[in-house]
N, C-alpha and C. Protein backbone atom coordinates (compact mmCIF):
# COMPACT_ATOMS: atom_id res chain seq x y z
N UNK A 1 166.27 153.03 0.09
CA UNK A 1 164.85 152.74 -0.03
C UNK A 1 164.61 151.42 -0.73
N UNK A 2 165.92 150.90 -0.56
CA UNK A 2 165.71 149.28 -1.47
C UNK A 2 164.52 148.38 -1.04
N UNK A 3 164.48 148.77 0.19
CA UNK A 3 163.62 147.46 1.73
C UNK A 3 162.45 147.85 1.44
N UNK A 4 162.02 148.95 0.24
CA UNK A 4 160.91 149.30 0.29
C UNK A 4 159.43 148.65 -0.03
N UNK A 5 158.79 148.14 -0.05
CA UNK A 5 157.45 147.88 -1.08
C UNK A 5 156.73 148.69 -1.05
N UNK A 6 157.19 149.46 -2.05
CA UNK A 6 156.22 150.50 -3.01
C UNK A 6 154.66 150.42 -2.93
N UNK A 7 154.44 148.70 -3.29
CA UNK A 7 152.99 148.59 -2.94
C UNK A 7 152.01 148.31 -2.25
N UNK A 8 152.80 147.95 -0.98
CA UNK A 8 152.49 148.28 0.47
C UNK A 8 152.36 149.69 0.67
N UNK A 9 153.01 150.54 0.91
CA UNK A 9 153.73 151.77 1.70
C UNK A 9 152.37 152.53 0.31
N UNK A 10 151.84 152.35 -1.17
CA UNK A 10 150.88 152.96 -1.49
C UNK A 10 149.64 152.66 -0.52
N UNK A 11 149.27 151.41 -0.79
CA UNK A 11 148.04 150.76 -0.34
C UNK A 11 147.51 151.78 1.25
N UNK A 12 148.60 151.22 2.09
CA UNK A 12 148.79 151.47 3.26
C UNK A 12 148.63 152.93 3.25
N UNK A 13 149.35 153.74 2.46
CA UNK A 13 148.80 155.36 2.64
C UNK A 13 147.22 156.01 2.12
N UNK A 14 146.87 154.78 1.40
CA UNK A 14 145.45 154.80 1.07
C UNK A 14 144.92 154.68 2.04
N UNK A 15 145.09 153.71 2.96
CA UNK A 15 144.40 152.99 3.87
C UNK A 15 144.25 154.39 4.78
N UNK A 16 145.15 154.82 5.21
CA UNK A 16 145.47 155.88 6.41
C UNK A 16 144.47 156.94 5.75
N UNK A 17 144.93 157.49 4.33
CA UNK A 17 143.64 158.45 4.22
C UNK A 17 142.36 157.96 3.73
N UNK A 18 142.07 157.24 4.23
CA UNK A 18 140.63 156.75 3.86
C UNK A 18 139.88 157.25 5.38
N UNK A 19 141.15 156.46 6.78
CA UNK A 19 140.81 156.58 7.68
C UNK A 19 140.48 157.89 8.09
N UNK A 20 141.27 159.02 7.39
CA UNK A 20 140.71 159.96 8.20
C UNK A 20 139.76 160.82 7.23
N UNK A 21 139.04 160.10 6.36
CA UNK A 21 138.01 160.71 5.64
C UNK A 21 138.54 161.49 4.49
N UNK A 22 139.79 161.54 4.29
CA UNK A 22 140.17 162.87 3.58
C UNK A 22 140.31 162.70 1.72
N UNK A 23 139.82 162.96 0.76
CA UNK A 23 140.48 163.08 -0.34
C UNK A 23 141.34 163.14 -1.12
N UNK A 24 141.89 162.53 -2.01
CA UNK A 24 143.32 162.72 -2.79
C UNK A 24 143.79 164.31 -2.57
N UNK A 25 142.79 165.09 -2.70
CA UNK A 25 142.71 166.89 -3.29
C UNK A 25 143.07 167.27 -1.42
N UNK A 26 142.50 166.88 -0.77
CA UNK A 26 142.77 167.35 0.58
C UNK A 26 143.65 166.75 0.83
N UNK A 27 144.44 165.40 0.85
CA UNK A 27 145.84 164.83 1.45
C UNK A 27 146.42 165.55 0.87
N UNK A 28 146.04 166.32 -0.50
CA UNK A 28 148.09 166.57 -1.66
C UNK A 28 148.05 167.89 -0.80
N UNK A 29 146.76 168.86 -0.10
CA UNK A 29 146.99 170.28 0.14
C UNK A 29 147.74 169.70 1.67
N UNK A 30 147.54 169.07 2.63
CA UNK A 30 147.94 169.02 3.48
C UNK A 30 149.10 168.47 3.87
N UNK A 31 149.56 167.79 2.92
CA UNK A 31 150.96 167.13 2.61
C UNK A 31 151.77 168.43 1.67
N UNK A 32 151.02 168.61 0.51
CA UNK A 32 151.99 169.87 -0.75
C UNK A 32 152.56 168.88 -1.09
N UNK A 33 151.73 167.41 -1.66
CA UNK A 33 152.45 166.73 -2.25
C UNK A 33 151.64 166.93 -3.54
N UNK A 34 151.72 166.64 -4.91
CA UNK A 34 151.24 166.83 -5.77
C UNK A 34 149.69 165.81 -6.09
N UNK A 35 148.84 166.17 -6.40
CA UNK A 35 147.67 165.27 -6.18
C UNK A 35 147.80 164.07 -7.26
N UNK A 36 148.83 164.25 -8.31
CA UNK A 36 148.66 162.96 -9.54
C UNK A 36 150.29 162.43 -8.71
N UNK A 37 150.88 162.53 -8.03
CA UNK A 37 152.00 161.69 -6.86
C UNK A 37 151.50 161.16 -6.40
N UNK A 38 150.33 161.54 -5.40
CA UNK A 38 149.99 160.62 -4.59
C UNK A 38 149.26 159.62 -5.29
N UNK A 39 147.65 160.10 -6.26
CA UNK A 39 147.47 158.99 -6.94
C UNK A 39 148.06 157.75 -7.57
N UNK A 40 149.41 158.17 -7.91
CA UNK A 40 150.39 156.92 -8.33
C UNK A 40 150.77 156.30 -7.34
N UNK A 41 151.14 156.89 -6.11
CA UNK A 41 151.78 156.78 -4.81
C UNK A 41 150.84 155.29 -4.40
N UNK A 42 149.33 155.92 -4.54
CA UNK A 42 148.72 155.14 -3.50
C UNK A 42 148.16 153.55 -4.60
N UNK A 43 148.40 153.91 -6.01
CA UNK A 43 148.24 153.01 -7.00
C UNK A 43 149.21 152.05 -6.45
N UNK A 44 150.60 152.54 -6.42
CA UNK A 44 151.66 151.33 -6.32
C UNK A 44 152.40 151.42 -7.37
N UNK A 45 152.53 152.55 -8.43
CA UNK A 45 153.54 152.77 -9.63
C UNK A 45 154.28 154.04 -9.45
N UNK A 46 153.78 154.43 -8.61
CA UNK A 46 154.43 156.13 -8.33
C UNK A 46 155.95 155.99 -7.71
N UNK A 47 157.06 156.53 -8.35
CA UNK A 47 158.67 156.59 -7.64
C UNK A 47 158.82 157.83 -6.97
N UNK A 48 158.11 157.74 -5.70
CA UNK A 48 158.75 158.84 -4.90
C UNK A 48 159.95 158.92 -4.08
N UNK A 49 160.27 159.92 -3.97
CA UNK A 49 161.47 160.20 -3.44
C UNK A 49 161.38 160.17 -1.79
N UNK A 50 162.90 160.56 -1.22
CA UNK A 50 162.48 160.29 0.42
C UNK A 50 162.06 161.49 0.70
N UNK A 51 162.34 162.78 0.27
CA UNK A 51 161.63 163.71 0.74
C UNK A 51 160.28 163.85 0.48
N UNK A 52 159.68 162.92 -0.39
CA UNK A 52 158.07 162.56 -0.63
C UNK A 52 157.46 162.21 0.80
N UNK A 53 158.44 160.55 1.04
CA UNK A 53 157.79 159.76 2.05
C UNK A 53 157.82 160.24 3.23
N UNK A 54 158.80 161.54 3.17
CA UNK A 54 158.93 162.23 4.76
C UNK A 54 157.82 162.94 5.16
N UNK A 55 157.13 163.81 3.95
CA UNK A 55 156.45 164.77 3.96
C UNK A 55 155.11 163.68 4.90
N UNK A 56 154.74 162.54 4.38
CA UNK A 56 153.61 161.77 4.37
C UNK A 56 153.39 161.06 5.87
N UNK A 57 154.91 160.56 6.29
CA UNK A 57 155.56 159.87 7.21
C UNK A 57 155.25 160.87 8.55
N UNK A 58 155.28 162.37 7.95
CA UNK A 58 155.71 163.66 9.43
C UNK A 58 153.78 163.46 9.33
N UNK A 59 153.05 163.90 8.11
CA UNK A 59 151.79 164.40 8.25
C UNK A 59 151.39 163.17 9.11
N UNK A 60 151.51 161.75 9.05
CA UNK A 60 150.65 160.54 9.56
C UNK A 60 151.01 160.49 11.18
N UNK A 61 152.43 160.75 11.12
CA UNK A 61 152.86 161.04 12.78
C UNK A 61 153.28 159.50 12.65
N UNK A 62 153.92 158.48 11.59
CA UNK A 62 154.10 157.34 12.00
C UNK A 62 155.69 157.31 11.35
N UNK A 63 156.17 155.94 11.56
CA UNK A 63 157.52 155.54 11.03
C UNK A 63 157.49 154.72 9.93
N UNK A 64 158.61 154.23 8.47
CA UNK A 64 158.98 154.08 7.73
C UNK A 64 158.13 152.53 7.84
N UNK A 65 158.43 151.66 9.07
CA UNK A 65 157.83 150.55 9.34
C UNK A 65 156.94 150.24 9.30
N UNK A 66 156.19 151.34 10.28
CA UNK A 66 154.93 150.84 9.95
C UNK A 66 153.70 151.23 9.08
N UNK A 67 154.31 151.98 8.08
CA UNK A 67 153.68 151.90 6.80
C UNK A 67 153.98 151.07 5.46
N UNK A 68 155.02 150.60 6.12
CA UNK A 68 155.61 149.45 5.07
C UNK A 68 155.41 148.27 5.81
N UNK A 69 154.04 147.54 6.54
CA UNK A 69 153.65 146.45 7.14
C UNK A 69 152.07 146.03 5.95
N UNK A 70 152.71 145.06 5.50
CA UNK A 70 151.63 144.12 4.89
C UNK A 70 150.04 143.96 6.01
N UNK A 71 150.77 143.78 7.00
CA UNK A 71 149.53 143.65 8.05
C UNK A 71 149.26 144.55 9.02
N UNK A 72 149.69 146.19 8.73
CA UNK A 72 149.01 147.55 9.08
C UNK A 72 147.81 147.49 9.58
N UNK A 73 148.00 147.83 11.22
CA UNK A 73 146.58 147.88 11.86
C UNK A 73 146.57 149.20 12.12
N UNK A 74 145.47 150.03 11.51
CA UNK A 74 144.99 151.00 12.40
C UNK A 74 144.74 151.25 13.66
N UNK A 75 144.87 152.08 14.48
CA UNK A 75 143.96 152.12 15.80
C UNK A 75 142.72 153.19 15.11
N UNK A 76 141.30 152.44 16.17
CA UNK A 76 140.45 153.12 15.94
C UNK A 76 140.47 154.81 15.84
N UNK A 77 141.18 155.21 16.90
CA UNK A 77 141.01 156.64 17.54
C UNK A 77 142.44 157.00 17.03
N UNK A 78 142.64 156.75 15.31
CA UNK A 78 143.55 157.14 14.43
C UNK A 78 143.50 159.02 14.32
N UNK A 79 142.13 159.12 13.89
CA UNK A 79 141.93 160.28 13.50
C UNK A 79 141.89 161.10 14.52
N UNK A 80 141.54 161.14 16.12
CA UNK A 80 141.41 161.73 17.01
C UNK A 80 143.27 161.93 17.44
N UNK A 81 143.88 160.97 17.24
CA UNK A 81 145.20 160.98 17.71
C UNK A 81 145.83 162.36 16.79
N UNK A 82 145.75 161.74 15.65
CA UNK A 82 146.49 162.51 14.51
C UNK A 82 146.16 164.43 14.60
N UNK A 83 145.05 164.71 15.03
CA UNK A 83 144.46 165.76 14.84
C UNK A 83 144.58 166.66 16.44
N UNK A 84 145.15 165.39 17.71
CA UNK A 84 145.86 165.91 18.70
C UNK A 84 147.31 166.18 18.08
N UNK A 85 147.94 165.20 17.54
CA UNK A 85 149.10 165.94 17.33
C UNK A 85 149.33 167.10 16.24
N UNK A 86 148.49 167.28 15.89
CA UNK A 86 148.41 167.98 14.38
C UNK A 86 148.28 169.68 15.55
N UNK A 87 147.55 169.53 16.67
CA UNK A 87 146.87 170.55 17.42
C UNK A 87 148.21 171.27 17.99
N UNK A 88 149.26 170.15 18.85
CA UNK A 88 150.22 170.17 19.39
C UNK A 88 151.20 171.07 18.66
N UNK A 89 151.38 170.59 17.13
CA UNK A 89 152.30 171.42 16.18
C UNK A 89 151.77 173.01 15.70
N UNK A 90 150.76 173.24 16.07
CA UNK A 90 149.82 174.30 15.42
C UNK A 90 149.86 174.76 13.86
N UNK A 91 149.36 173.31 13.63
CA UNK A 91 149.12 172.73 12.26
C UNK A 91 148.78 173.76 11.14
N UNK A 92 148.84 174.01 10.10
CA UNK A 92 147.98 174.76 9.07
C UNK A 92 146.67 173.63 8.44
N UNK A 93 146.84 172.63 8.53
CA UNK A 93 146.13 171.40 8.28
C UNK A 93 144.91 170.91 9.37
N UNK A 94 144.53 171.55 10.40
CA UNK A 94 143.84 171.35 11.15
C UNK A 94 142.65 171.37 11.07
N UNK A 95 142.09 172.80 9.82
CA UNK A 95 140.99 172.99 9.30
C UNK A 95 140.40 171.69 8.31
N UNK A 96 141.63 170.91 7.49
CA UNK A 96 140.84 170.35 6.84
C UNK A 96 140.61 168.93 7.60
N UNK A 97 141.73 168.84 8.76
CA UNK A 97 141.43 167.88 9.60
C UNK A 97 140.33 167.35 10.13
N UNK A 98 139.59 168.33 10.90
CA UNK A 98 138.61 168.88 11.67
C UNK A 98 137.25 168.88 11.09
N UNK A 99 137.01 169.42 10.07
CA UNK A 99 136.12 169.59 9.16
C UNK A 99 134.73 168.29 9.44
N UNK A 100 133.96 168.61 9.00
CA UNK A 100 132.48 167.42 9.15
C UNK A 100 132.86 166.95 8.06
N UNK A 101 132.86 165.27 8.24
CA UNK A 101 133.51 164.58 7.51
C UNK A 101 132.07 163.66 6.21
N UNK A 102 132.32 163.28 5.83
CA UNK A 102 130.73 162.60 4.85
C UNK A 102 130.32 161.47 5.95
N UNK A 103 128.91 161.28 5.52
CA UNK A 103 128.25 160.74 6.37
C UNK A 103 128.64 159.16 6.23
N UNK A 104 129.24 158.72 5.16
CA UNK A 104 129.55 157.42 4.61
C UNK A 104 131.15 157.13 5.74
N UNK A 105 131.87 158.09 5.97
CA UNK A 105 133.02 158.06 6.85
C UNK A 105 132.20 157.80 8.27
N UNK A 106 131.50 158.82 8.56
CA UNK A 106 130.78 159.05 9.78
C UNK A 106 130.65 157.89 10.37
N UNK A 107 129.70 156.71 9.46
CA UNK A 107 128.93 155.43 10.21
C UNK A 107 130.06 154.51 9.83
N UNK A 108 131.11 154.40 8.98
CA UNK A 108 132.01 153.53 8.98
C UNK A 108 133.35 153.14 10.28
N UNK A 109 133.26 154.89 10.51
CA UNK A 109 134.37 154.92 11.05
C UNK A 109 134.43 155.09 12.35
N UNK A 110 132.88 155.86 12.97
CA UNK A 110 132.72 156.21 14.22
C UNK A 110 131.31 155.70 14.72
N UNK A 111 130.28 155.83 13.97
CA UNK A 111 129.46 154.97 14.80
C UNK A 111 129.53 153.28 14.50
N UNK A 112 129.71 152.50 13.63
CA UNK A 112 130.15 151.46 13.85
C UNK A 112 131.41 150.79 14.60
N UNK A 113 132.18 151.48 14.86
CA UNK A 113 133.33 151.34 16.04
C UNK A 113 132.68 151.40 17.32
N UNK A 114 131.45 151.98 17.60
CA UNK A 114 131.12 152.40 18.85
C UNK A 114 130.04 151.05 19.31
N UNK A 115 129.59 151.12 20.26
CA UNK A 115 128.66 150.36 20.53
C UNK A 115 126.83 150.59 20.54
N UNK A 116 126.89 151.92 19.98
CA UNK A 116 125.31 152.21 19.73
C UNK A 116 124.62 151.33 18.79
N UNK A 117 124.93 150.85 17.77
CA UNK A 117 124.17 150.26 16.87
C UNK A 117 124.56 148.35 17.54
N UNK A 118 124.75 148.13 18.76
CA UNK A 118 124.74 146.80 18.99
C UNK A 118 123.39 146.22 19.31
N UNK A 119 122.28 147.26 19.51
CA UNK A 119 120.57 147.22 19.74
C UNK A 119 120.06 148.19 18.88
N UNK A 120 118.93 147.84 18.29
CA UNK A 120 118.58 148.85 17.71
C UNK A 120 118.25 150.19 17.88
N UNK A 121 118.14 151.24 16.96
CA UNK A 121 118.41 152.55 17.49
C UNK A 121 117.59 153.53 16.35
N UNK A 122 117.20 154.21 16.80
CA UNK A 122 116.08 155.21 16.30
C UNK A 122 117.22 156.09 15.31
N UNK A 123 116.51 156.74 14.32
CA UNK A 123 117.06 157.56 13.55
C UNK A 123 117.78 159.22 14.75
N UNK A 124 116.89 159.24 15.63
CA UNK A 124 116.89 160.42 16.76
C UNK A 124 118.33 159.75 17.78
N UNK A 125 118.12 158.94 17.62
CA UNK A 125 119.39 158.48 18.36
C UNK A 125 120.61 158.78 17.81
N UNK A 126 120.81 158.06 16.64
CA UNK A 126 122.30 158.19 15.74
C UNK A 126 122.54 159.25 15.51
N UNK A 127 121.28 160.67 15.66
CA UNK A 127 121.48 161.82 14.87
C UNK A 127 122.27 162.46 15.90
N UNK A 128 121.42 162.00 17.45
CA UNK A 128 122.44 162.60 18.74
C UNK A 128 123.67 161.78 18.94
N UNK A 129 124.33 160.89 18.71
CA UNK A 129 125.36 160.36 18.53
C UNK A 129 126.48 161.14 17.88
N UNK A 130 125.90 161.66 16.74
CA UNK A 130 126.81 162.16 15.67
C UNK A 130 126.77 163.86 16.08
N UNK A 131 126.04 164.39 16.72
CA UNK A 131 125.98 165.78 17.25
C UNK A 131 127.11 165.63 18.65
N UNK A 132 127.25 164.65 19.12
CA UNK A 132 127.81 164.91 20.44
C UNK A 132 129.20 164.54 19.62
N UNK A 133 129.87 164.28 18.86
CA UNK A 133 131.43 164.48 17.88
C UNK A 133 131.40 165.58 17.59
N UNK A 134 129.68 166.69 17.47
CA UNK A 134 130.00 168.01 16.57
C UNK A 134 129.97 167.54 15.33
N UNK A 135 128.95 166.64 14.78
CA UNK A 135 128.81 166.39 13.42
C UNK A 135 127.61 166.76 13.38
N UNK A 136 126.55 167.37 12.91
CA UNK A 136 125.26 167.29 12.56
C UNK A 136 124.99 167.61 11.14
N UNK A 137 123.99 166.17 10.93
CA UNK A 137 123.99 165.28 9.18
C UNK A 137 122.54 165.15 9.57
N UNK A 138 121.50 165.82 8.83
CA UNK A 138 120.01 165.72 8.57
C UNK A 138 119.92 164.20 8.75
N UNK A 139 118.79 163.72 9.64
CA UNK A 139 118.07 162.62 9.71
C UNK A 139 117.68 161.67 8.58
N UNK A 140 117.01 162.59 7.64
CA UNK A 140 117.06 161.46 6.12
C UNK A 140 117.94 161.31 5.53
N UNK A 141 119.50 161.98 5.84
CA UNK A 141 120.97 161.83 5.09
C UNK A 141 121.29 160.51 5.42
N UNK A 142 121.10 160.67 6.72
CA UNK A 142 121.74 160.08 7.65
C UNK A 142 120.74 158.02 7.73
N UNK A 143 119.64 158.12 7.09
CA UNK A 143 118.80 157.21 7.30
C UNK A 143 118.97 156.95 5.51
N UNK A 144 119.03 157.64 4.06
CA UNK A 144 119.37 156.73 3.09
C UNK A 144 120.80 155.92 3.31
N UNK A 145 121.86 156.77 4.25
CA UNK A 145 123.17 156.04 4.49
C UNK A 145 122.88 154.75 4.65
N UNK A 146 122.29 154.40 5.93
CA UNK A 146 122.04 153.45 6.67
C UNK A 146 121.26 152.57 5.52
N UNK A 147 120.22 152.73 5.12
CA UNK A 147 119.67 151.81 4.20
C UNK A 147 120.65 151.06 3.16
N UNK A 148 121.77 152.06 2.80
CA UNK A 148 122.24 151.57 1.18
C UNK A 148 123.53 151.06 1.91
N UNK A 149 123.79 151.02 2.75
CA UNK A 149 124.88 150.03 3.96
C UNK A 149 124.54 148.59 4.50
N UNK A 150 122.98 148.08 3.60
CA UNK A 150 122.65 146.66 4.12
C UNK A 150 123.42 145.82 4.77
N UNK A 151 124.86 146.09 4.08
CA UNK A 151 125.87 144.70 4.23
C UNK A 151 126.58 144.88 5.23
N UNK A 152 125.95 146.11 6.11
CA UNK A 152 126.91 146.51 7.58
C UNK A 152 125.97 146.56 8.63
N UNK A 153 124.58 147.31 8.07
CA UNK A 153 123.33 147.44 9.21
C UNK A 153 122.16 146.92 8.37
N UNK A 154 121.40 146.44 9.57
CA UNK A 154 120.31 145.91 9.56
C UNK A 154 119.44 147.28 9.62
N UNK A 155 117.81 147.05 8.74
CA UNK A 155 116.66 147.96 8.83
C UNK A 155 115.87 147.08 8.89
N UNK A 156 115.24 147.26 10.58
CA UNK A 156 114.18 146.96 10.85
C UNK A 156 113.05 148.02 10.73
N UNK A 157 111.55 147.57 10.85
CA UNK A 157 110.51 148.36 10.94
C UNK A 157 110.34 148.29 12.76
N UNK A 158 110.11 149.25 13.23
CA UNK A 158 109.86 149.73 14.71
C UNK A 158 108.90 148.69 15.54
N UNK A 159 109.16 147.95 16.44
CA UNK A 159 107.43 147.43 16.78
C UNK A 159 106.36 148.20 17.02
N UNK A 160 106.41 149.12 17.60
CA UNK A 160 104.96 150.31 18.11
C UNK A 160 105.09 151.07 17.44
N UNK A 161 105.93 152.09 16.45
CA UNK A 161 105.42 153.07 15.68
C UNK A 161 106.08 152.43 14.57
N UNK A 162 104.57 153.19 13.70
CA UNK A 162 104.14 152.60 12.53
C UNK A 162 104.95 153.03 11.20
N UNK A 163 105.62 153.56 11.07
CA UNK A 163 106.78 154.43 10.33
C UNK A 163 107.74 154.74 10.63
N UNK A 164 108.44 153.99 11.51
CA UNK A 164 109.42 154.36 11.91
C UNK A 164 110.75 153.00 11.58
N UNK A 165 111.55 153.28 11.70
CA UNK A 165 112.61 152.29 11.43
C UNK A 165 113.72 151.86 12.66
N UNK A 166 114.12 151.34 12.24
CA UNK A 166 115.22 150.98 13.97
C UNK A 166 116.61 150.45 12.95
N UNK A 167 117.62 150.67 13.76
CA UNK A 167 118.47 150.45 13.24
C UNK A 167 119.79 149.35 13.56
N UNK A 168 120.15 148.44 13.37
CA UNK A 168 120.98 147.32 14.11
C UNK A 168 122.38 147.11 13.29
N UNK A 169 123.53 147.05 14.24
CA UNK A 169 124.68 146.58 12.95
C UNK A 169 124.46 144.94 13.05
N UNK A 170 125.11 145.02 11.92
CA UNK A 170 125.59 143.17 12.01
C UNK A 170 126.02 142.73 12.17
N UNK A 171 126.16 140.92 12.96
CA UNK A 171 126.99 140.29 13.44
C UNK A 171 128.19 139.97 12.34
């Protein structure tokens, strides 16, 4: 494990569970890695062992490489992949896989990947967006998100109705 960088191979396992929405407390149950391991793990001071990185390596479905890449690209349809193969193994981890994820994951990860917010879009829109994944997140959840996300979407006021908002990402 000499070839290793520790603080890559943390970062990078951050990175991965960020992608799939999940928590320190939900990666350590779905790994049974210890939850103050991984926190060190994903710090970059943690000495885990190889039967650590296997456990992490089998749950991600990836290789030694490419979690030890400085320039680690996700694919978008990370979480959809992972949760096919997770399906394939008949996972015990599937539940927390699966699960309705926070609404802050939601617009980061799936409706800004998508192309709905390239025109603006009604609060009724995004809400059916996020129902057709099988997510359903109340309209005003789902509309303070969007507001306190300035630095990703635009809030416009509607032209014809008078209270209403529209919603745009940014270039």
């Amino acid at each position: 494990m000499s070839n290793l960088n520790r603080t890559v191979i943390g970062l990078n396992i951050k990175k991965l569970r960020e992608k799939l929405g999940l928590t320190q407390l939900e990666f350590s149950i779905v790994t049974t890695i210890g939850i103050r391991t991984i926190a060190n793990i994903e710090a970059g001071d943690g000495k885990f062992s190889i039967d650590t990185l296997s456990k992490i390596l089998e749950f991600f479905n990836v290789d030694t490489s490419f979690i030890n890449n400085e320039e680690m690209v996700i694919a978008d349809n990370f979480r959809e992949r992972l949760i096919e193969y997770h399906t394939d193994k008949k996972s015990d981890c599937l539940g927390i896989l699966t699960k309705k994820p926070k609404i802050v994951y939601a617009i980061k990860n799936e409706l800004l990947s998508s192309d709905l917010l390239n025109k603006p879009r009604e609060i009724h829109e995004i809400q059916s967006f996020f129902n057709s994944l099988g997510w359903e997140f109340i309209g005003s959840s789902i509309t303070n998100a969007l507001i306190r996300m300035s630095d990703l979407i635009e809030t416009r006021k509607h032209k014809s109705k008078g209270n209403t908002n529209v919603y745009l990402k940014k270039s």
